[in-house]
C-alpha atoms as a PDB file:
ATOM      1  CA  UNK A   1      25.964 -23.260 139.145  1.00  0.00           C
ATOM      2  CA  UNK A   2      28.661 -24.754 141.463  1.00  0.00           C
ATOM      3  CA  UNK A   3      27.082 -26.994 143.925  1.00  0.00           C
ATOM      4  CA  UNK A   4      29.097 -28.360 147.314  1.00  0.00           C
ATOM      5  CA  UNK A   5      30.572 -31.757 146.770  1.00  0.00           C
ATOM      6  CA  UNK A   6      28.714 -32.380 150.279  1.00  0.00           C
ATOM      7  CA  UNK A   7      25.284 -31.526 148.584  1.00  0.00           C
ATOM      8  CA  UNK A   8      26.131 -33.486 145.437  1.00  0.00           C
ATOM      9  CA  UNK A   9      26.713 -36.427 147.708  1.00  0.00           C
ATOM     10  CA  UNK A  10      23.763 -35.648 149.377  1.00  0.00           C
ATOM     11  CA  UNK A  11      21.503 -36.133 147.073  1.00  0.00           C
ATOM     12  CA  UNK A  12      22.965 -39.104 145.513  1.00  0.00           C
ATOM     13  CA  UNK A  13      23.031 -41.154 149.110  1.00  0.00           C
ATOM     14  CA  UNK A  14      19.217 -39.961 149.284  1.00  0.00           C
ATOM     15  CA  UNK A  15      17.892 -41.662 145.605  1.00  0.00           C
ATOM     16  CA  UNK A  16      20.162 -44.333 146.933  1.00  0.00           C
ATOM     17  CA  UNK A  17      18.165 -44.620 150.131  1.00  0.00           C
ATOM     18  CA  UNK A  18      15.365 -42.322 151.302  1.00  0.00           C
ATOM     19  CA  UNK A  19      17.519 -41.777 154.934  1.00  0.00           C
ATOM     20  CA  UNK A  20      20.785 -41.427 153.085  1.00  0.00           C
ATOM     21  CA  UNK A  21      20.590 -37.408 152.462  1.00  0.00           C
ATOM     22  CA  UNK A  22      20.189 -36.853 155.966  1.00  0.00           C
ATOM     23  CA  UNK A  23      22.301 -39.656 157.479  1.00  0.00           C
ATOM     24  CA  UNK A  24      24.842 -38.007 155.284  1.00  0.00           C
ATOM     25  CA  UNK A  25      25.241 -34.945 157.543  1.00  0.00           C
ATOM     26  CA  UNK A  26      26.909 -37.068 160.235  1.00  0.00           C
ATOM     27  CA  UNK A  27      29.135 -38.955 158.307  1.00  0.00           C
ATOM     28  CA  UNK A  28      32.915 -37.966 156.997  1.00  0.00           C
ATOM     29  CA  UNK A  29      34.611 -36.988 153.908  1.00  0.00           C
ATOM     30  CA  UNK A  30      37.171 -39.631 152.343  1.00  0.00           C
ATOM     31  CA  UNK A  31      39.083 -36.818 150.392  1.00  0.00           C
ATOM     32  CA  UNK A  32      41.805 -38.033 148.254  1.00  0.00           C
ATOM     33  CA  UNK A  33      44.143 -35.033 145.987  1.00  0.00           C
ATOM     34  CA  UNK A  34      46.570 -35.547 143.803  1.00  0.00           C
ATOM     35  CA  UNK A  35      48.898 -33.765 141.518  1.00  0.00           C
ATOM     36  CA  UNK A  36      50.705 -34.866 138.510  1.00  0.00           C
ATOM     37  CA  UNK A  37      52.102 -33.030 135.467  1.00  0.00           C
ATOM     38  CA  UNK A  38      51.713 -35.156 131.757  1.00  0.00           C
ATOM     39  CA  UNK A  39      54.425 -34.472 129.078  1.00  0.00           C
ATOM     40  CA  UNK A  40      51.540 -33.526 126.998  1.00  0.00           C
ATOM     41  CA  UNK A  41      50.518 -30.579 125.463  1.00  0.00           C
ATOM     42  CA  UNK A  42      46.832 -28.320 126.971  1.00  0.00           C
ATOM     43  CA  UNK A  43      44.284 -29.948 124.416  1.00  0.00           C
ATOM     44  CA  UNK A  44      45.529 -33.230 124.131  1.00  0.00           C
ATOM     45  CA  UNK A  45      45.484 -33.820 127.807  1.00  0.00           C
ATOM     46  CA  UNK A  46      41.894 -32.356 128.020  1.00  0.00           C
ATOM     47  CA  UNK A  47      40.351 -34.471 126.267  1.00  0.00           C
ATOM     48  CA  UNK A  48      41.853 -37.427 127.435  1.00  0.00           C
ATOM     49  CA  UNK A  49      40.703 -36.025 130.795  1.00  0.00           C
ATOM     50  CA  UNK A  50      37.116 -35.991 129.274  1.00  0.00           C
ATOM     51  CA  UNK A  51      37.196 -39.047 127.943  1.00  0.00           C
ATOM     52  CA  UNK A  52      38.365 -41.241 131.057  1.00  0.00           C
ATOM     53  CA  UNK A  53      35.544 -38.868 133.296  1.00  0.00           C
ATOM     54  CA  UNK A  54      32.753 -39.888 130.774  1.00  0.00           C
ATOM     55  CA  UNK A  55      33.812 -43.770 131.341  1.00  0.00           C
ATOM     56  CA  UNK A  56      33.848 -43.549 134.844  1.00  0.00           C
ATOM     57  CA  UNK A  57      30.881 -41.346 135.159  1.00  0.00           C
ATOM     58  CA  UNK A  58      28.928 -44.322 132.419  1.00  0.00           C
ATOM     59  CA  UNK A  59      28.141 -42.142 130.215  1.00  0.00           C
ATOM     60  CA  UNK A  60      27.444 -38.670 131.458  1.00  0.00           C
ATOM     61  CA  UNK A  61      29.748 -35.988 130.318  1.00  0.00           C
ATOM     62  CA  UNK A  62      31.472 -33.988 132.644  1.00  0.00           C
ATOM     63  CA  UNK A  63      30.301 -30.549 134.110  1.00  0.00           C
ATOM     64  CA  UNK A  64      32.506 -27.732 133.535  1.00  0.00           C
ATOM     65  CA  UNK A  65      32.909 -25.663 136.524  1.00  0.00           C
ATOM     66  CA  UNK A  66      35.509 -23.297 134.792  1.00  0.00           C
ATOM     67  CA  UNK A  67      37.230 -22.465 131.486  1.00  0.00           C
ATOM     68  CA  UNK A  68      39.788 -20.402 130.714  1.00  0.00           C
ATOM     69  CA  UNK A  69      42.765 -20.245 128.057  1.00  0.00           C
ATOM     70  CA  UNK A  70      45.131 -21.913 130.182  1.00  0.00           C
ATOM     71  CA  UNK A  71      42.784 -23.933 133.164  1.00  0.00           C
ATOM     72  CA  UNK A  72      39.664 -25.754 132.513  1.00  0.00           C
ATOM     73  CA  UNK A  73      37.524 -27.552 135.627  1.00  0.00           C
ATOM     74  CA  UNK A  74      35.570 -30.657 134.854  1.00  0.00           C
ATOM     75  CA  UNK A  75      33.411 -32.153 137.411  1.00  0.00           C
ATOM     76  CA  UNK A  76      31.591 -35.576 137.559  1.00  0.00           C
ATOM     77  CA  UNK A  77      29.741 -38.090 139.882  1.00  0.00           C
ATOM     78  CA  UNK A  78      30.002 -41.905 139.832  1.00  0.00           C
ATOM     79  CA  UNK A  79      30.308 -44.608 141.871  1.00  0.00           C
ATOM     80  CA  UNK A  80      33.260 -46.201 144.090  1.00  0.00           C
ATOM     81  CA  UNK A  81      33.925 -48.719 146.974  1.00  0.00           C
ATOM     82  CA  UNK A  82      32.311 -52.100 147.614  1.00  0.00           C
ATOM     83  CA  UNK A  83      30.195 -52.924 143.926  1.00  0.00           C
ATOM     84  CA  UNK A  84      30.957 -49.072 143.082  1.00  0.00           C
ATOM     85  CA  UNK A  85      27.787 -48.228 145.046  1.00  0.00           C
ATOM     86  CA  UNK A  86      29.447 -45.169 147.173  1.00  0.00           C
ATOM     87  CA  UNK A  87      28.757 -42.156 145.760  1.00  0.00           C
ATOM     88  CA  UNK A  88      32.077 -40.507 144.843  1.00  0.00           C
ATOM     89  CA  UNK A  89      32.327 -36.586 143.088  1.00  0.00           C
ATOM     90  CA  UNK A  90      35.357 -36.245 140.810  1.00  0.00           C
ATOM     91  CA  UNK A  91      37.228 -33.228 140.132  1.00  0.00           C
ATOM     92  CA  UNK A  92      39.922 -32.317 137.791  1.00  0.00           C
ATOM     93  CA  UNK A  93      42.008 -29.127 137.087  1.00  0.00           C
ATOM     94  CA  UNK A  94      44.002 -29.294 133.969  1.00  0.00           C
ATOM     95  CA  UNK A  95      46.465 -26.425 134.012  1.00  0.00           C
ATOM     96  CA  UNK A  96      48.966 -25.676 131.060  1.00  0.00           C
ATOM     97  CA  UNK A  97      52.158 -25.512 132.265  1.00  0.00           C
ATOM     98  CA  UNK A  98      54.123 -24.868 129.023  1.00  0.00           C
ATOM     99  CA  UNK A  99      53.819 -25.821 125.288  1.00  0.00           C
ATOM    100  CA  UNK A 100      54.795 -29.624 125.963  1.00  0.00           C
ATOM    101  CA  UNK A 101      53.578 -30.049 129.628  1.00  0.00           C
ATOM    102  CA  UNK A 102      50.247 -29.583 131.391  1.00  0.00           C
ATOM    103  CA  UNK A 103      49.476 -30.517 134.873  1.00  0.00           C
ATOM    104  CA  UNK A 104      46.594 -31.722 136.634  1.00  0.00           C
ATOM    105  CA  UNK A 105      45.025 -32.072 139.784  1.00  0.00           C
ATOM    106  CA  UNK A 106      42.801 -34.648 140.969  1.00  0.00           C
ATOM    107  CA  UNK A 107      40.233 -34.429 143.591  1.00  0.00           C
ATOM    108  CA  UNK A 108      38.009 -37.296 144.888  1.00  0.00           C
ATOM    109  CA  UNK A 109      35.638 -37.197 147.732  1.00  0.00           C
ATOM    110  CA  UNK A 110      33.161 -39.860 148.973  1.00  0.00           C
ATOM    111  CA  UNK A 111      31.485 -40.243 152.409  1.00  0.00           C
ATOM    112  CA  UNK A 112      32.548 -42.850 154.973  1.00  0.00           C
ATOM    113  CA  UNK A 113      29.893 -44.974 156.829  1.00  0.00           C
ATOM    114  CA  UNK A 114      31.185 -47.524 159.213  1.00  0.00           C
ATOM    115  CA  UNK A 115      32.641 -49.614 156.915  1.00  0.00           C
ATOM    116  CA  UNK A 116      35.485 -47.953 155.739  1.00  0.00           C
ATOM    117  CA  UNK A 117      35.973 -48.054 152.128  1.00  0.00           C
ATOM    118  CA  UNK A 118      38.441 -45.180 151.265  1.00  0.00           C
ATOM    119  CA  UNK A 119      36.698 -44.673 148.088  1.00  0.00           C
ATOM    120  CA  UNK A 120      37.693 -40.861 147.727  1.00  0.00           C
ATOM    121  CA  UNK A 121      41.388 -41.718 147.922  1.00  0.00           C
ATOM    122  CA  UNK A 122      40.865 -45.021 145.857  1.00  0.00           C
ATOM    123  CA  UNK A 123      39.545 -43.109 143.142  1.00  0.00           C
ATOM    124  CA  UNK A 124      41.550 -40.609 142.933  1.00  0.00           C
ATOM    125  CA  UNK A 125      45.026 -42.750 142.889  1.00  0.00           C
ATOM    126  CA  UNK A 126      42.897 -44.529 140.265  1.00  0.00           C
ATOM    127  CA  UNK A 127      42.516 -41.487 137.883  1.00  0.00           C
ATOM    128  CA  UNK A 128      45.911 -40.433 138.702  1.00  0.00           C
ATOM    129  CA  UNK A 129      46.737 -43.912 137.169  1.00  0.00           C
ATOM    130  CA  UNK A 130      44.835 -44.197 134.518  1.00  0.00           C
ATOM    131  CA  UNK A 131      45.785 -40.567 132.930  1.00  0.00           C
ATOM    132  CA  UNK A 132      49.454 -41.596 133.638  1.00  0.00           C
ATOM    133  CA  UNK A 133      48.821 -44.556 131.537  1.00  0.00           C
ATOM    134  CA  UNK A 134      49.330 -47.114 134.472  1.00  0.00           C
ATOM    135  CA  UNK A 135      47.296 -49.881 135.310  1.00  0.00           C
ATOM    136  CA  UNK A 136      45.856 -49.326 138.705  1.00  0.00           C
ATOM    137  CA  UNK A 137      45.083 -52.843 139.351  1.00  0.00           C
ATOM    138  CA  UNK A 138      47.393 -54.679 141.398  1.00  0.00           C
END
């Protein structure tokens, strides 16, 4: 089943602290989206999609949300911001585009508290990076 990225974040502020799920409510999406497309063939750049979600996620393997022929939907949750302690929900389309080309699109969303940490858009220019085969560090 497809759950909300708001109710995935939800419930990860609330095991975080026992007030988080409903403090939650009030507080705003940091949505970062990006697109790319790797000179890469379907499979090859699926996995490699699976692979850096399972790092990032420590371990848990991504949720497929769909799968067809030509478009496949992985979803994970992990941690971003200050000590990677915001709650941040991954997701990626991978799309074929043709025999050497597939393109993807990269969704990140966190909530903001008063601090502002940016950790959707953070994360997202950092998976961007990362399947490009850049080093997102400055």
């Amino acid at each position: 089943m497809r759950q909300p990225e708001d109710r995935l974040l939800a419930e990860a502020l609330g095991s975080i602290n026992p007030g988080g799920k409903f403090a939650s409510r009030f507080m705003r999406n940091d949505v970062g989206e990006s697109d790319r497309e790797l000179p890469l063939d379907f499979d090859t750049t699926l996995e490699r999609v699976r692979t850096l979600l399972f790092g990032m996620a420590r371990g848990a393997h991504p949720v497929v949300l769909e799968a067809t022929t030509d478009r496949v939907t992985l979803r994970v949750l992990t941690g971003g911001g200050a000590l990677s302690m915001n709650p941040v929900v991954i997701t990626v389309d991978v799309t074929r585009a043709g025999e050497w080309a597939t393109g993807i699109h990269v969704r990140a969303v966190a909530k903001e508290g008063l601090i502002k940490q940016r950790a959707g858009r953070k994360t997202a220019e950092n998976v961007v990076a990362l399947l490009d085969g850049t080093d997102p560090r400055p």
